[in-house]
Structure formats: structure tokens, C-alpha cells
N, C-alpha and C. Protein backbone atom coordinates (compact mmCIF):
# COMPACT_ATOMS: atom_id res chain seq x y z
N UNK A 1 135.60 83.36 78.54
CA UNK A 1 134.50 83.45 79.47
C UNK A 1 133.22 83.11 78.73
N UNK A 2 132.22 82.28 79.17
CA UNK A 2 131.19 81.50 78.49
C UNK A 2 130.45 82.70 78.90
N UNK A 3 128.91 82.60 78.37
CA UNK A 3 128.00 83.02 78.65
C UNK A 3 126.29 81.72 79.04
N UNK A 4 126.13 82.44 80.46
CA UNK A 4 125.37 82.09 80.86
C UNK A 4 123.94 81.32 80.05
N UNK A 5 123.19 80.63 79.84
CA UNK A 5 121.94 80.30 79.29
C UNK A 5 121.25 79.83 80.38
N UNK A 6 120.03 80.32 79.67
CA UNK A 6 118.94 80.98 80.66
C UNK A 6 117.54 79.86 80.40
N UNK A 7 117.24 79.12 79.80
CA UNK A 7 115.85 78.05 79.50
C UNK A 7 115.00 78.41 80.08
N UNK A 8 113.70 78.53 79.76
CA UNK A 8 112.30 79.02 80.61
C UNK A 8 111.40 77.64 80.19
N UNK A 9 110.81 77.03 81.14
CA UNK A 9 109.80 76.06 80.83
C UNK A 9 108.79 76.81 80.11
N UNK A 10 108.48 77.95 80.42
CA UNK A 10 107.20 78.36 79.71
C UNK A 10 107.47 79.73 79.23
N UNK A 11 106.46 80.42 78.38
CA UNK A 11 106.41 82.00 78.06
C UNK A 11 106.21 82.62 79.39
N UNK A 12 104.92 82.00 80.55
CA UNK A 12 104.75 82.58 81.24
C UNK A 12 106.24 82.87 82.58
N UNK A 13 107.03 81.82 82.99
CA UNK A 13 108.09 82.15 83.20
C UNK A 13 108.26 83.09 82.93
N UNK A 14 108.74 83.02 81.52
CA UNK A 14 109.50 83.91 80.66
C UNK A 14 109.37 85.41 81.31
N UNK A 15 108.41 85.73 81.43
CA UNK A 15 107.64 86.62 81.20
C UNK A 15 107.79 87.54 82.46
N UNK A 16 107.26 86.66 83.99
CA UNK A 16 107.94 86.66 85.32
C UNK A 16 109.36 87.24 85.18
N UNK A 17 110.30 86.67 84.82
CA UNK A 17 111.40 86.55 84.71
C UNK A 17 111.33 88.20 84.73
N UNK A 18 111.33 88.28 83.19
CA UNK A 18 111.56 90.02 82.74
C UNK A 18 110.78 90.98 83.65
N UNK A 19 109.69 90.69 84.28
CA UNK A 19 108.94 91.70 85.11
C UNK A 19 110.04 91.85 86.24
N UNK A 20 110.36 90.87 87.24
CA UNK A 20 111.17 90.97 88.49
C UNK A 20 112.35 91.46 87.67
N UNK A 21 113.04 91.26 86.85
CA UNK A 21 114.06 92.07 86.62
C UNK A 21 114.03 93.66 86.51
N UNK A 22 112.87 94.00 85.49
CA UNK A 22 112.26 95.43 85.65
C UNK A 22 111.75 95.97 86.72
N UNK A 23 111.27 95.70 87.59
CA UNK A 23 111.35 96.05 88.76
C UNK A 23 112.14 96.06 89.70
N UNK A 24 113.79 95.22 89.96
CA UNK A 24 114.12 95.44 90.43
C UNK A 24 115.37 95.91 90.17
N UNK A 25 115.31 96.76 88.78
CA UNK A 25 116.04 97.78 87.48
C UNK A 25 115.50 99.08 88.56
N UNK A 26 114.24 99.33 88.11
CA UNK A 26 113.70 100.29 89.11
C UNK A 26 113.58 100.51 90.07
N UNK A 27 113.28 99.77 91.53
CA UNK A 27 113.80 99.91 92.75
C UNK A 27 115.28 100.73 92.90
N UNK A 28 116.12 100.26 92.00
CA UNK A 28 117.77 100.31 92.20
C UNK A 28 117.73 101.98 91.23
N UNK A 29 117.28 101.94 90.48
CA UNK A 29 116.83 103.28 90.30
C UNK A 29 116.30 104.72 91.01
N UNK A 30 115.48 104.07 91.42
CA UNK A 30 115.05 105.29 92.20
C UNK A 30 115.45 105.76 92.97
N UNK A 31 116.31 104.85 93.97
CA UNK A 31 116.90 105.26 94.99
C UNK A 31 118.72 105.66 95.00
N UNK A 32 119.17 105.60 93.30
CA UNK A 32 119.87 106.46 93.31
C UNK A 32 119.43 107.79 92.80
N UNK A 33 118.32 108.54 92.52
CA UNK A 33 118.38 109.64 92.32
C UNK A 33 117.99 110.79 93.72
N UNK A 34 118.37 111.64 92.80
CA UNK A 34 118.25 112.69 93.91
C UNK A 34 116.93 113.41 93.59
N UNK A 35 116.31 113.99 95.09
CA UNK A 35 114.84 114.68 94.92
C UNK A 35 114.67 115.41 94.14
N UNK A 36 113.63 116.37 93.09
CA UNK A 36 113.57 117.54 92.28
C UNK A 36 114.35 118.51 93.02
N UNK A 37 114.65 119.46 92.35
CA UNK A 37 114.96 120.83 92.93
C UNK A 37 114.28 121.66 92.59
N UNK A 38 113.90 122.78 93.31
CA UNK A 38 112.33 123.49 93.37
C UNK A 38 112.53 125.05 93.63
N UNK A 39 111.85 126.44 92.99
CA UNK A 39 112.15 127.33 93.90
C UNK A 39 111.85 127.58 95.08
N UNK A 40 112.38 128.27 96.34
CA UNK A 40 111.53 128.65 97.53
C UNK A 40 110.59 129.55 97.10
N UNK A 41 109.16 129.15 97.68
CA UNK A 41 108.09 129.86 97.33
C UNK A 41 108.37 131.48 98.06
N UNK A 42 108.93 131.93 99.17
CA UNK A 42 109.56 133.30 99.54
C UNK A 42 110.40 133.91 99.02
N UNK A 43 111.87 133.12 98.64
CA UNK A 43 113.05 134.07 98.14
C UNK A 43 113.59 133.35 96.66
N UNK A 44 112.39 132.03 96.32
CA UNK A 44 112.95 131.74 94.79
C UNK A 44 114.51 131.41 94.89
N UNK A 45 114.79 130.82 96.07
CA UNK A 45 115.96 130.36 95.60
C UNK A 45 115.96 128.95 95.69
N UNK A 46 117.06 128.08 95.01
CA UNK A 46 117.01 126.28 94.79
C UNK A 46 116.64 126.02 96.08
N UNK A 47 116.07 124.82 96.07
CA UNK A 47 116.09 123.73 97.37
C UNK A 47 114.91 122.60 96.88
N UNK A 48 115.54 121.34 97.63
CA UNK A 48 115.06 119.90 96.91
C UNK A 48 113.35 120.59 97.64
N UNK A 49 112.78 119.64 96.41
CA UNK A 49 111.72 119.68 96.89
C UNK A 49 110.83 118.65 98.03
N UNK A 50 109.53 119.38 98.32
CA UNK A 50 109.17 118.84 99.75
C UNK A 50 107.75 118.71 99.89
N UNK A 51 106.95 119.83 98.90
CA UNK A 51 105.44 119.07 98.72
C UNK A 51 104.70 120.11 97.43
N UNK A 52 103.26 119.06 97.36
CA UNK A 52 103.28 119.55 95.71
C UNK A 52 102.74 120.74 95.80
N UNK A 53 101.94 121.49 96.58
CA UNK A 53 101.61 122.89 96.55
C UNK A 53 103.01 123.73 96.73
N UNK A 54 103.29 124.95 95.96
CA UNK A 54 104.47 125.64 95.78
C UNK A 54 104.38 126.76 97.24
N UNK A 55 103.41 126.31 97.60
CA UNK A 55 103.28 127.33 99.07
C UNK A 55 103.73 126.37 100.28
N UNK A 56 103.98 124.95 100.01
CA UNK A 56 104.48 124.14 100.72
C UNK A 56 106.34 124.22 100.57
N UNK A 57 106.81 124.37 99.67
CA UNK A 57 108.53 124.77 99.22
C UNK A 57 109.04 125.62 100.08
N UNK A 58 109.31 125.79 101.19
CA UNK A 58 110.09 127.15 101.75
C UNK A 58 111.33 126.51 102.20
N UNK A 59 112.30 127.23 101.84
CA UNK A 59 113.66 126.68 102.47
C UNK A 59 113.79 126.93 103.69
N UNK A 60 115.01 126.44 104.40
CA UNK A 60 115.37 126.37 105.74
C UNK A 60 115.12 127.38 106.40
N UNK A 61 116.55 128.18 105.36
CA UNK A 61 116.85 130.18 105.54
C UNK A 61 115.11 130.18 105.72
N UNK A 62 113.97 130.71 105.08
CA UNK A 62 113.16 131.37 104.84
C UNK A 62 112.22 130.90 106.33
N UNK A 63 112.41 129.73 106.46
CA UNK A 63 111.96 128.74 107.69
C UNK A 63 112.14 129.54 108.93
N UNK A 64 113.45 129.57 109.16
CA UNK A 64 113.82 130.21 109.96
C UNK A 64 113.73 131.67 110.34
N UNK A 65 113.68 132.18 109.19
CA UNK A 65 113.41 133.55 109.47
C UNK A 65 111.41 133.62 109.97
N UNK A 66 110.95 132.94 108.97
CA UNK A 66 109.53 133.09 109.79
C UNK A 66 108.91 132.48 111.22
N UNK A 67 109.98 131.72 111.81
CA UNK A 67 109.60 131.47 113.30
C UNK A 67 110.29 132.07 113.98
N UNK A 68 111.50 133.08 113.72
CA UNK A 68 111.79 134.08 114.77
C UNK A 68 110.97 134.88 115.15
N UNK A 69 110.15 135.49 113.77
CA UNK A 69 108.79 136.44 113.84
C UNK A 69 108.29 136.35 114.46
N UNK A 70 107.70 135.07 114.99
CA UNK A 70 106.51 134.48 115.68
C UNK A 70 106.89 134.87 117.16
């Protein structure tokens, strides 16, 4: 099995080249990971996270229990 060769007319090519590849290294990245996991700001237990104030984190459970209250 040969290997491919690659010629660039220019550095700047070149250069292109490696950026769109790194970026689309990262696109394909990101979207296999999974969200942080965070405590619930009520019962401290796991759940992905959902916004950056820790008073924004409440899980489902905790969710739910505070709109029955209501």
C-alpha cells in the first residue's frame, strides 16, 4: 500500500491546509464529548452541567420537587 503525497504550491497553502484540518480535528471533537458533570446546587448530587452560576445546576429530582411546592 503506497502512501499518498501531498505538494503545496505555496507555504501559504500549506498552511490553509493544516488550519482546516485542525479545525475540523476539533469540530469532530467536541461533539464526541460529553457535557461537564456538576454538583446539584440543593442535594450535591452528579448531573451534567447546565449554566455557569452554581445556583443555576439543579437536577431534575430537585426540579421537581420545587414546583410541586409552588
Amino acid at each position: 500500500m503506497g502512501v499518498e503525497r501531498v505538494d503545496y504550491c505555496s507555504d501559504d497553502e500549506y498552511e490553509q491546509a493544516l488550519q482546516e484540518e485542525a479545525a475540523s480535528w476539533e469540530r469532530s471533537y467536541q461533539h464526541s464529548q460529553e457535557p461537564d458533570i456538576v454538583p446539584c446546587f440543593r442535594c450535591n448530587g452528579q448531573m451534567y452541567w447546565e449554566a455557569n452560576e452554581p445556583e443555576g445546576n439543579i437536577c431534575p429530582e430537585c426540579r421537581e420537587k420545587e414546583q410541586g411546592k409552588s
